[in-house]
PDB file of N, CA and C in Angstrom:
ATOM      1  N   UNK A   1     -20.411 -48.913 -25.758  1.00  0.00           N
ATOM      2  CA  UNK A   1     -21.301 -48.908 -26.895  1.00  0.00           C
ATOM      3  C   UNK A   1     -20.726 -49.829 -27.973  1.00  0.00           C
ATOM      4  N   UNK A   2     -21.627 -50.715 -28.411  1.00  0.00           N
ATOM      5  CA  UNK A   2     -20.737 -51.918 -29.844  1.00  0.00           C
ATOM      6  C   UNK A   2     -21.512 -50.976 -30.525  1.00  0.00           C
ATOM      7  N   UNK A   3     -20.801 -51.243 -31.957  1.00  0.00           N
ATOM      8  CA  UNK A   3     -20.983 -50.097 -33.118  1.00  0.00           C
ATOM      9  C   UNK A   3     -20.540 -51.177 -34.100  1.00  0.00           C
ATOM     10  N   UNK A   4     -21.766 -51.952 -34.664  1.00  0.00           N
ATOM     11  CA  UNK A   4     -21.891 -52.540 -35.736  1.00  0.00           C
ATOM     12  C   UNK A   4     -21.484 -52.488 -37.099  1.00  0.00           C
ATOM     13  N   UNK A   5     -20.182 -52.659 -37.928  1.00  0.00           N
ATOM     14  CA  UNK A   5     -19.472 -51.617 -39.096  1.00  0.00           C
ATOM     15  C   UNK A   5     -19.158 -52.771 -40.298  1.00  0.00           C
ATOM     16  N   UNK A   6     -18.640 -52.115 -41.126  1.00  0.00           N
ATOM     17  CA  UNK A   6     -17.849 -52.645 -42.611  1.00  0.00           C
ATOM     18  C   UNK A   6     -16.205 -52.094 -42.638  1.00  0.00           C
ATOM     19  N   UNK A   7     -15.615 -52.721 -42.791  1.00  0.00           N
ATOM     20  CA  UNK A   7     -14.093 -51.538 -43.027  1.00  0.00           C
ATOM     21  C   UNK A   7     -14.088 -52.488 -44.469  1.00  0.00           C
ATOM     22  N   UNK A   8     -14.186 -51.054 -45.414  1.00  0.00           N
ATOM     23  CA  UNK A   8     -14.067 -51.314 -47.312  1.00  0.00           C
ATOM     24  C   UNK A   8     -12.813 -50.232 -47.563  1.00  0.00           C
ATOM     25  N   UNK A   9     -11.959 -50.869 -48.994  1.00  0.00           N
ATOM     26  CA  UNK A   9     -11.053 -50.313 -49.174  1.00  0.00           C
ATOM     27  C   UNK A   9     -11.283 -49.914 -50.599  1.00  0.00           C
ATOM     28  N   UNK A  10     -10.855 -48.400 -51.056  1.00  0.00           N
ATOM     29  CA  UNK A  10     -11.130 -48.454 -52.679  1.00  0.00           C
ATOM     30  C   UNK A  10     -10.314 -46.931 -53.424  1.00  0.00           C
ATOM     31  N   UNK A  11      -9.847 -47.129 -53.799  1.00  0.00           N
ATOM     32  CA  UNK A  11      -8.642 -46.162 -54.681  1.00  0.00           C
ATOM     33  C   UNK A  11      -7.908 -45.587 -53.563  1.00  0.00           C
ATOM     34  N   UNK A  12      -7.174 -46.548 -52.805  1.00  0.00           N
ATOM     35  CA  UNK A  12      -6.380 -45.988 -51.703  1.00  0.00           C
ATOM     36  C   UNK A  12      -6.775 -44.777 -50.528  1.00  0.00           C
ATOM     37  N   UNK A  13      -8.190 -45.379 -51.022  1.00  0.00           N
ATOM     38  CA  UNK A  13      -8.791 -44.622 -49.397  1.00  0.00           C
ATOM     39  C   UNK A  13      -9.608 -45.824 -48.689  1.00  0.00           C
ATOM     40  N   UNK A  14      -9.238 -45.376 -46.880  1.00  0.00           N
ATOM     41  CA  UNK A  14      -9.929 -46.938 -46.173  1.00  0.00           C
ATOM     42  C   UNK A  14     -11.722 -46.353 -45.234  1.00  0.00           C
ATOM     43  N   UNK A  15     -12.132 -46.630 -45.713  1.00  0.00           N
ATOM     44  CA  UNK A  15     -13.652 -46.607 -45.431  1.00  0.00           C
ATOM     45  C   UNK A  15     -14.128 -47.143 -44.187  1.00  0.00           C
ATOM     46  N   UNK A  16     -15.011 -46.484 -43.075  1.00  0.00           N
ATOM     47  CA  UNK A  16     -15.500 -47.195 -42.596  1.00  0.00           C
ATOM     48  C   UNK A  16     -17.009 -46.742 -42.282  1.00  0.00           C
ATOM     49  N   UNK A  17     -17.785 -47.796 -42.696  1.00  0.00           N
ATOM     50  CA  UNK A  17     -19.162 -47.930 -43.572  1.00  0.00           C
ATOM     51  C   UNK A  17     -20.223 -48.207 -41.915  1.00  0.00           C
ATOM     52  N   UNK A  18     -21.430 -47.482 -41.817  1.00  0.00           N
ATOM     53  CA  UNK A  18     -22.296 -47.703 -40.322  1.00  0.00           C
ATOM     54  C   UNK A  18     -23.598 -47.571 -41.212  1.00  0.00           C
ATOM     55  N   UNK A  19     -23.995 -48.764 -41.281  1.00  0.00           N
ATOM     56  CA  UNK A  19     -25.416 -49.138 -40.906  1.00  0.00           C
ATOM     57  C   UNK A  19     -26.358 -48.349 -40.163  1.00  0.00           C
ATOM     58  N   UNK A  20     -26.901 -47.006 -40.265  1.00  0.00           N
ATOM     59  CA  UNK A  20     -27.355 -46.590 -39.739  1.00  0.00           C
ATOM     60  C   UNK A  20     -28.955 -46.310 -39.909  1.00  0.00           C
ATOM     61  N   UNK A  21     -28.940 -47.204 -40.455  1.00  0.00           N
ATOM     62  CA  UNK A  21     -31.177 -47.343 -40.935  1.00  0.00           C
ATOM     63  C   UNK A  21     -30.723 -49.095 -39.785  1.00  0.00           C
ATOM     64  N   UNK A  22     -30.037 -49.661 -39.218  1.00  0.00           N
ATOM     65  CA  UNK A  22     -30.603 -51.166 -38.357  1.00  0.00           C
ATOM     66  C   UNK A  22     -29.987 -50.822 -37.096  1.00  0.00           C
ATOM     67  N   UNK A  23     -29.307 -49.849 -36.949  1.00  0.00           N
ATOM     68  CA  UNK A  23     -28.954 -49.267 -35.632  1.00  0.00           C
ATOM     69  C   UNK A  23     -29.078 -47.817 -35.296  1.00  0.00           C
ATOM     70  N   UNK A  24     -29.297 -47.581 -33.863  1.00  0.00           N
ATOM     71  CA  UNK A  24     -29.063 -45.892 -33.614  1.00  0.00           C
ATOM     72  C   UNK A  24     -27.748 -45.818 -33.390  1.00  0.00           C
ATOM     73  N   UNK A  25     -27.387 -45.212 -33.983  1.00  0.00           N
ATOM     74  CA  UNK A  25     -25.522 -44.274 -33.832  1.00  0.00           C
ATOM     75  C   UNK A  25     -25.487 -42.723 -33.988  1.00  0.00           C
ATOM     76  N   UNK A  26     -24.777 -42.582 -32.554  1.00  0.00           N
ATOM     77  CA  UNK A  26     -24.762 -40.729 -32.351  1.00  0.00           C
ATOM     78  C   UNK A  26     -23.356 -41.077 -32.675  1.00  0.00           C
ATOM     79  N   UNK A  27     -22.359 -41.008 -33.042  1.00  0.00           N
ATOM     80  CA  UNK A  27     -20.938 -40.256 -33.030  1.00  0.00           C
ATOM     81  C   UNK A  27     -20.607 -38.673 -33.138  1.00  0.00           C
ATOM     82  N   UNK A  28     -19.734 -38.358 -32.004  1.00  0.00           N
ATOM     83  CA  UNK A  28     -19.117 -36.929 -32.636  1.00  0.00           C
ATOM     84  C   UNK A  28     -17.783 -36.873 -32.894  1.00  0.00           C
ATOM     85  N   UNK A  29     -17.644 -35.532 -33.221  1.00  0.00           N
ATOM     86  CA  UNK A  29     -16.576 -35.897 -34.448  1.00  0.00           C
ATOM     87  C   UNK A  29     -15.262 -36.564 -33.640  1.00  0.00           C
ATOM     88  N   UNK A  30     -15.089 -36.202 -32.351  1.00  0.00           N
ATOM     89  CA  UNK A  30     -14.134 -36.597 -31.246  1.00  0.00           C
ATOM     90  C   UNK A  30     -14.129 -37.766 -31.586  1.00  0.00           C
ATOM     91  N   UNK A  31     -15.041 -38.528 -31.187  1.00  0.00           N
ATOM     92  CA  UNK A  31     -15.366 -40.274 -31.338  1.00  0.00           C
ATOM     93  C   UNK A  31     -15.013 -41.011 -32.836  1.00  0.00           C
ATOM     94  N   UNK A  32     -15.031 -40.094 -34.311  1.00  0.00           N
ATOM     95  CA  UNK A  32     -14.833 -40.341 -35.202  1.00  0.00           C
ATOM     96  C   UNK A  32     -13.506 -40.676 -35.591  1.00  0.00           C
ATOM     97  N   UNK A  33     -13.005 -39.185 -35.109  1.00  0.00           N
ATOM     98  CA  UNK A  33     -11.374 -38.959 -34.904  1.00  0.00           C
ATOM     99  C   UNK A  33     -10.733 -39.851 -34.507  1.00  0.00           C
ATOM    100  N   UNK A  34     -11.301 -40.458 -33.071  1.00  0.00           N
ATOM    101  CA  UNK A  34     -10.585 -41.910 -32.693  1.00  0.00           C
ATOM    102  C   UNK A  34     -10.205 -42.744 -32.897  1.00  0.00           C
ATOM    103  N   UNK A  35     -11.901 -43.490 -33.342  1.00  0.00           N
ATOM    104  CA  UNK A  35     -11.497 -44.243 -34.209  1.00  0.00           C
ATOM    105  C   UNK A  35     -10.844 -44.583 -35.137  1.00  0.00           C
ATOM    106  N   UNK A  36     -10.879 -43.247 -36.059  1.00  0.00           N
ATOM    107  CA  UNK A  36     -10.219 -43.552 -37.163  1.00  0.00           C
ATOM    108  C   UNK A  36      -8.292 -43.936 -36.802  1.00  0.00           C
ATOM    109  N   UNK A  37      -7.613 -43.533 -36.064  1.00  0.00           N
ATOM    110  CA  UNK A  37      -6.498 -43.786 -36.051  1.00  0.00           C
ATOM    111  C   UNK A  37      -6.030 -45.002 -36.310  1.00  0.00           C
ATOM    112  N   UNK A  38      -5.082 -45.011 -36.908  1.00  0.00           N
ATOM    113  CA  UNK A  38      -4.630 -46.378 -37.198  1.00  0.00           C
ATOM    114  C   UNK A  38      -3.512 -47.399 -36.026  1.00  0.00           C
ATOM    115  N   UNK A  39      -3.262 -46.782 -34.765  1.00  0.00           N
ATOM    116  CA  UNK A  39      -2.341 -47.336 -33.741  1.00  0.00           C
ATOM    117  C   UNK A  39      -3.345 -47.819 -33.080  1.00  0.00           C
ATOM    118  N   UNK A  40      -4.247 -47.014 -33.214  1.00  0.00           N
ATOM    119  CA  UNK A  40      -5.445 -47.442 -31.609  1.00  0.00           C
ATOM    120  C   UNK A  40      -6.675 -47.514 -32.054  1.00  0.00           C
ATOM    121  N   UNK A  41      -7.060 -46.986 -32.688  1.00  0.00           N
ATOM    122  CA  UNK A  41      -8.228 -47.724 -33.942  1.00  0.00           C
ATOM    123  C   UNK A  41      -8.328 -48.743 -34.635  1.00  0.00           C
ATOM    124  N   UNK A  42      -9.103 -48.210 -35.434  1.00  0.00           N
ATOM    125  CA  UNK A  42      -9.908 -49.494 -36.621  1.00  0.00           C
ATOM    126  C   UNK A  42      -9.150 -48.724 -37.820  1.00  0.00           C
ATOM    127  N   UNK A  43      -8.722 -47.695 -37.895  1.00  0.00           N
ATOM    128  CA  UNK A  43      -7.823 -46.996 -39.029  1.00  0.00           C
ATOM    129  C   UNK A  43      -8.791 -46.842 -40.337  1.00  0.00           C
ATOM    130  N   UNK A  44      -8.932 -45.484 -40.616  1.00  0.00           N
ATOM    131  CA  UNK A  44      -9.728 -44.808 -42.184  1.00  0.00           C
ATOM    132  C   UNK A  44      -9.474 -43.843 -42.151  1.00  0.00           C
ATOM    133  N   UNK A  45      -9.420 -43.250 -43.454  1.00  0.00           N
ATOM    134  CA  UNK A  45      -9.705 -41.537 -43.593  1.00  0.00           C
ATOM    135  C   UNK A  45     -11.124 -41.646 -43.789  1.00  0.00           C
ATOM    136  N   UNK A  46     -12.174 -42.260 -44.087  1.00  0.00           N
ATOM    137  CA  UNK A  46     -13.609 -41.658 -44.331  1.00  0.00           C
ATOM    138  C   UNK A  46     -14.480 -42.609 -43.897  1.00  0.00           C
ATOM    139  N   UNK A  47     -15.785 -42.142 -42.850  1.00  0.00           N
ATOM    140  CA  UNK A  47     -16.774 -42.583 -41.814  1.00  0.00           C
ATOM    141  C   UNK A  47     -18.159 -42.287 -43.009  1.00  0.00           C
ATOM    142  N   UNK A  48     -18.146 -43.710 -43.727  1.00  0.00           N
ATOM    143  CA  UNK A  48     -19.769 -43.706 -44.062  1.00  0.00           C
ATOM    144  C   UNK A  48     -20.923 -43.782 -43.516  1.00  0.00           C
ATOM    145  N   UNK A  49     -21.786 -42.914 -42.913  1.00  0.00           N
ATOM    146  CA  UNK A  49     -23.053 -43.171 -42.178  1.00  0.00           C
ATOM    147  C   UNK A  49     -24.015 -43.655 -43.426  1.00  0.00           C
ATOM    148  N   UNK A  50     -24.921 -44.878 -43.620  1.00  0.00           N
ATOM    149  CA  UNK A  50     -26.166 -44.976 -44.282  1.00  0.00           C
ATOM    150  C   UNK A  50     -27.011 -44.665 -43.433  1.00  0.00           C
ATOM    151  N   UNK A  51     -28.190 -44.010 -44.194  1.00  0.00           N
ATOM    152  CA  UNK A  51     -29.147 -43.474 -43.062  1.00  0.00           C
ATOM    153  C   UNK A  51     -30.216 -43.793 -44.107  1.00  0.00           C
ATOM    154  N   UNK A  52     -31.647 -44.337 -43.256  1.00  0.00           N
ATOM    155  CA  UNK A  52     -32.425 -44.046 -44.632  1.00  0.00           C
ATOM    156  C   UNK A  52     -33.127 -42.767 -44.611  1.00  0.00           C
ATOM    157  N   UNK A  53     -33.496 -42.397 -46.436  1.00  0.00           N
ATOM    158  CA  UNK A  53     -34.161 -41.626 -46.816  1.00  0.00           C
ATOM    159  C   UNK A  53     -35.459 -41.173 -46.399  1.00  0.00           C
ATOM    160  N   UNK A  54     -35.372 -39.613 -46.159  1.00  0.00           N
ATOM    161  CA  UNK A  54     -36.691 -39.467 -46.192  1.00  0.00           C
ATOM    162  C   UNK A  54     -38.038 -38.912 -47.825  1.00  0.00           C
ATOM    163  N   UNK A  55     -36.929 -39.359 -48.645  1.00  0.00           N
ATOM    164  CA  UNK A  55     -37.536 -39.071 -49.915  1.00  0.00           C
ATOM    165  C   UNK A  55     -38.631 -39.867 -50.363  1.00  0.00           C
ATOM    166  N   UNK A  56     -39.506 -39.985 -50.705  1.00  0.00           N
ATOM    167  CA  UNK A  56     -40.197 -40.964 -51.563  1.00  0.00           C
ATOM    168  C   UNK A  56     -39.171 -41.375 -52.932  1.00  0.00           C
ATOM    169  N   UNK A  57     -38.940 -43.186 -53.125  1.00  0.00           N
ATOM    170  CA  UNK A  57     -38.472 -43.806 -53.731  1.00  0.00           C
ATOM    171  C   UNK A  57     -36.609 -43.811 -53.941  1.00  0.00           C
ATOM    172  N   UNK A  58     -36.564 -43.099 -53.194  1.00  0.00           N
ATOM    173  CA  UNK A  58     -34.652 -42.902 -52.332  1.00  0.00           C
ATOM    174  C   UNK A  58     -34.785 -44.439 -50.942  1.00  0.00           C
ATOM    175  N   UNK A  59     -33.602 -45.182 -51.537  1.00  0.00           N
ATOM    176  CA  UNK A  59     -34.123 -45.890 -50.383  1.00  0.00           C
ATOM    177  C   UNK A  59     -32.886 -45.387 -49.003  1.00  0.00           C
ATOM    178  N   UNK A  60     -31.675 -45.129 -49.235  1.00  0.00           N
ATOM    179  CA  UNK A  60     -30.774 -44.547 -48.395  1.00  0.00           C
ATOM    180  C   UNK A  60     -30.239 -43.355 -48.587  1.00  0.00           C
ATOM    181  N   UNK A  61     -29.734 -42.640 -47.708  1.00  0.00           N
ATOM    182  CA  UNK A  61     -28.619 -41.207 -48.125  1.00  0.00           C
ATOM    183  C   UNK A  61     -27.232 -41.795 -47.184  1.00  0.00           C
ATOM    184  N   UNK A  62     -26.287 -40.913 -48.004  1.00  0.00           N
ATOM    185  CA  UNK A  62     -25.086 -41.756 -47.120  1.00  0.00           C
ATOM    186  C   UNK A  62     -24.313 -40.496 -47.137  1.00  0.00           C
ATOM    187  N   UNK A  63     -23.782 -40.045 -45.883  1.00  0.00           N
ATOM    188  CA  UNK A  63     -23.069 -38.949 -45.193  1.00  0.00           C
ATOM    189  C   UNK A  63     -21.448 -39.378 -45.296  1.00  0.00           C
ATOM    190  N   UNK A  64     -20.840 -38.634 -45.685  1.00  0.00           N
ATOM    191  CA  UNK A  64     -19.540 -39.299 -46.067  1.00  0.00           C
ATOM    192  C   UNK A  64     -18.652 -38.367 -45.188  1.00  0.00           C
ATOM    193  N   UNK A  65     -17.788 -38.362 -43.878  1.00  0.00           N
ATOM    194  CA  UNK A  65     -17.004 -38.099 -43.068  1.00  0.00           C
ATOM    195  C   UNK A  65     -15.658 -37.971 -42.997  1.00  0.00           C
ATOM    196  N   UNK A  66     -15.377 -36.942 -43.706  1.00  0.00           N
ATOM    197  CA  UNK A  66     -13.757 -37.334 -44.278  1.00  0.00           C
ATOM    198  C   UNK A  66     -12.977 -36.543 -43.168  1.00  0.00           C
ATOM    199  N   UNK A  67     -11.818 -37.270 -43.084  1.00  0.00           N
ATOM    200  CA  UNK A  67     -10.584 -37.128 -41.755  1.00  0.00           C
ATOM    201  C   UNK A  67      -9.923 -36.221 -43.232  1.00  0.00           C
ATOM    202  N   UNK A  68      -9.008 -35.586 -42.975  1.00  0.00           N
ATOM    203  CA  UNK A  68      -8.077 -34.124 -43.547  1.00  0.00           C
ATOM    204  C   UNK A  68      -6.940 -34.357 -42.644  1.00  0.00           C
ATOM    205  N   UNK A  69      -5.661 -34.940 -42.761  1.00  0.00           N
ATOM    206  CA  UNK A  69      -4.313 -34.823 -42.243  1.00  0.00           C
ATOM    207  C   UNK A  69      -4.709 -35.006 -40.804  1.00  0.00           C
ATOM    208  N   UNK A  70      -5.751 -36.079 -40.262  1.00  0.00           N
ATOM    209  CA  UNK A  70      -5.965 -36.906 -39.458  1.00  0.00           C
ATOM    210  C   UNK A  70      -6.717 -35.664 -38.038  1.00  0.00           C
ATOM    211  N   UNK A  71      -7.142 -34.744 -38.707  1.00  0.00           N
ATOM    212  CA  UNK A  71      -8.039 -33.867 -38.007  1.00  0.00           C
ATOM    213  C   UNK A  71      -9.109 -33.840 -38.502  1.00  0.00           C
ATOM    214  N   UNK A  72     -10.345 -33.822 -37.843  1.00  0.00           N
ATOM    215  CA  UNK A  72     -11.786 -33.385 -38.755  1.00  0.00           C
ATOM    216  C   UNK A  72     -12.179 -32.434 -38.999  1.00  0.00           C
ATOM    217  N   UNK A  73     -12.666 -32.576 -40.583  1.00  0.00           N
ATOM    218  CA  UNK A  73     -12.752 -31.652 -41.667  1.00  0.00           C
ATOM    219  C   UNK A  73     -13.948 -31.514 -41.861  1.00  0.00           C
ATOM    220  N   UNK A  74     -14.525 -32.575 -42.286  1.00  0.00           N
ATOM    221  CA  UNK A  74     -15.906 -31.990 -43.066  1.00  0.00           C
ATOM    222  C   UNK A  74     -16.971 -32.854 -42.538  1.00  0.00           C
ATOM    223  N   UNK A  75     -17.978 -32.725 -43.206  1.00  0.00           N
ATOM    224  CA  UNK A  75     -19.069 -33.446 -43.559  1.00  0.00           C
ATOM    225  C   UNK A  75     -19.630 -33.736 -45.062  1.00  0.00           C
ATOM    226  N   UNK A  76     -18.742 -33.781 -46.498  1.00  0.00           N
ATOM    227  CA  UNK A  76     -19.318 -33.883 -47.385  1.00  0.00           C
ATOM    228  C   UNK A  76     -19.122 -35.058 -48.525  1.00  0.00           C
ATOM    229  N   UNK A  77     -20.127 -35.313 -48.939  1.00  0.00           N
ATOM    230  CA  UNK A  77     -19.517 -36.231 -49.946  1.00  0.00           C
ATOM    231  C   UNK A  77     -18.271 -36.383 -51.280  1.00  0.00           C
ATOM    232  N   UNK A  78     -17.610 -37.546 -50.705  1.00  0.00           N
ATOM    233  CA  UNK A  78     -16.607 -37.601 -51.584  1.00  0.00           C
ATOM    234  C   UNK A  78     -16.712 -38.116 -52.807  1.00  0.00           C
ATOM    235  N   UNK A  79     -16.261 -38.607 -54.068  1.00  0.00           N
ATOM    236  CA  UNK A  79     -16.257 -39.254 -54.901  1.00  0.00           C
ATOM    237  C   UNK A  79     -15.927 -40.730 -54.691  1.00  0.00           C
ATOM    238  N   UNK A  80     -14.659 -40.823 -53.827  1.00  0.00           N
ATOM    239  CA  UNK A  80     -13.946 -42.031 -53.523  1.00  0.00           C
ATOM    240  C   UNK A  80     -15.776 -42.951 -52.538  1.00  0.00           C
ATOM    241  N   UNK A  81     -16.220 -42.073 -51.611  1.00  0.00           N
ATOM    242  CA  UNK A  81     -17.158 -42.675 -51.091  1.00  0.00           C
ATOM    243  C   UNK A  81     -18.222 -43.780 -52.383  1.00  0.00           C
ATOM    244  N   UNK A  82     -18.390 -42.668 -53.466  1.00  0.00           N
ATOM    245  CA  UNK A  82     -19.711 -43.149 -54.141  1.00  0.00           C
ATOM    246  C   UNK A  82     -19.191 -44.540 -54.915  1.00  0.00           C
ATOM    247  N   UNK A  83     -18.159 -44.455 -55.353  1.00  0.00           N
ATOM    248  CA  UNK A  83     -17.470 -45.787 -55.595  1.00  0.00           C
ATOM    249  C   UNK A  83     -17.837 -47.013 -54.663  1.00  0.00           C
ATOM    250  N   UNK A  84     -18.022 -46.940 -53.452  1.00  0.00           N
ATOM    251  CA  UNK A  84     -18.025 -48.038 -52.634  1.00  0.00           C
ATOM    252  C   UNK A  84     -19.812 -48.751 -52.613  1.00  0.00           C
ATOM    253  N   UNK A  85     -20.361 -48.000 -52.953  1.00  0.00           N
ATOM    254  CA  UNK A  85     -21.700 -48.645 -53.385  1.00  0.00           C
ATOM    255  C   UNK A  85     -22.100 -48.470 -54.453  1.00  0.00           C
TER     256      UNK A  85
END
């Protein structure tokens, strides 16, 4: 599977940003985890999904995936995320 991405960096956290309104992307958290490592990965603590909105006049929502002492933790938005857009 190619998985189309951004790797952004911002108050010492490393981001990695998915386009997900111009591609379909399933990841689970296994696959997240992976990636994220920094020996054998692409290396981040936090997996931005953009997805678009289903709101009227919202044009995206963005799911923010944060790694916790390199195990997965959550699903919620961070602060460090909203900085990056």
């Amino acid at each position: 599977m190619t998985i189309r991405f951004t790797k952004m960096h911002g108050l010492g956290n490393d981001f990695m940003v998915i386009d997900a309104i111009r591609q379909n992307v399933l990841l689970s958290p296994q696959q997240i985890a992976t990636l994220s490592q920094r020996d054998t990965g692409i290396g981040f603590d936090q997996c931005l999904m953009v997805e678009a909105s289903q709101e009227t006049g919202i044009d995206f929502f963005i799911a923010s995936l944060m790694l916790m002492a390199k195990k997965w933790a959550s699903a919620a938005m961070g602060p460090d995320a909203s900085r990056v857009f």
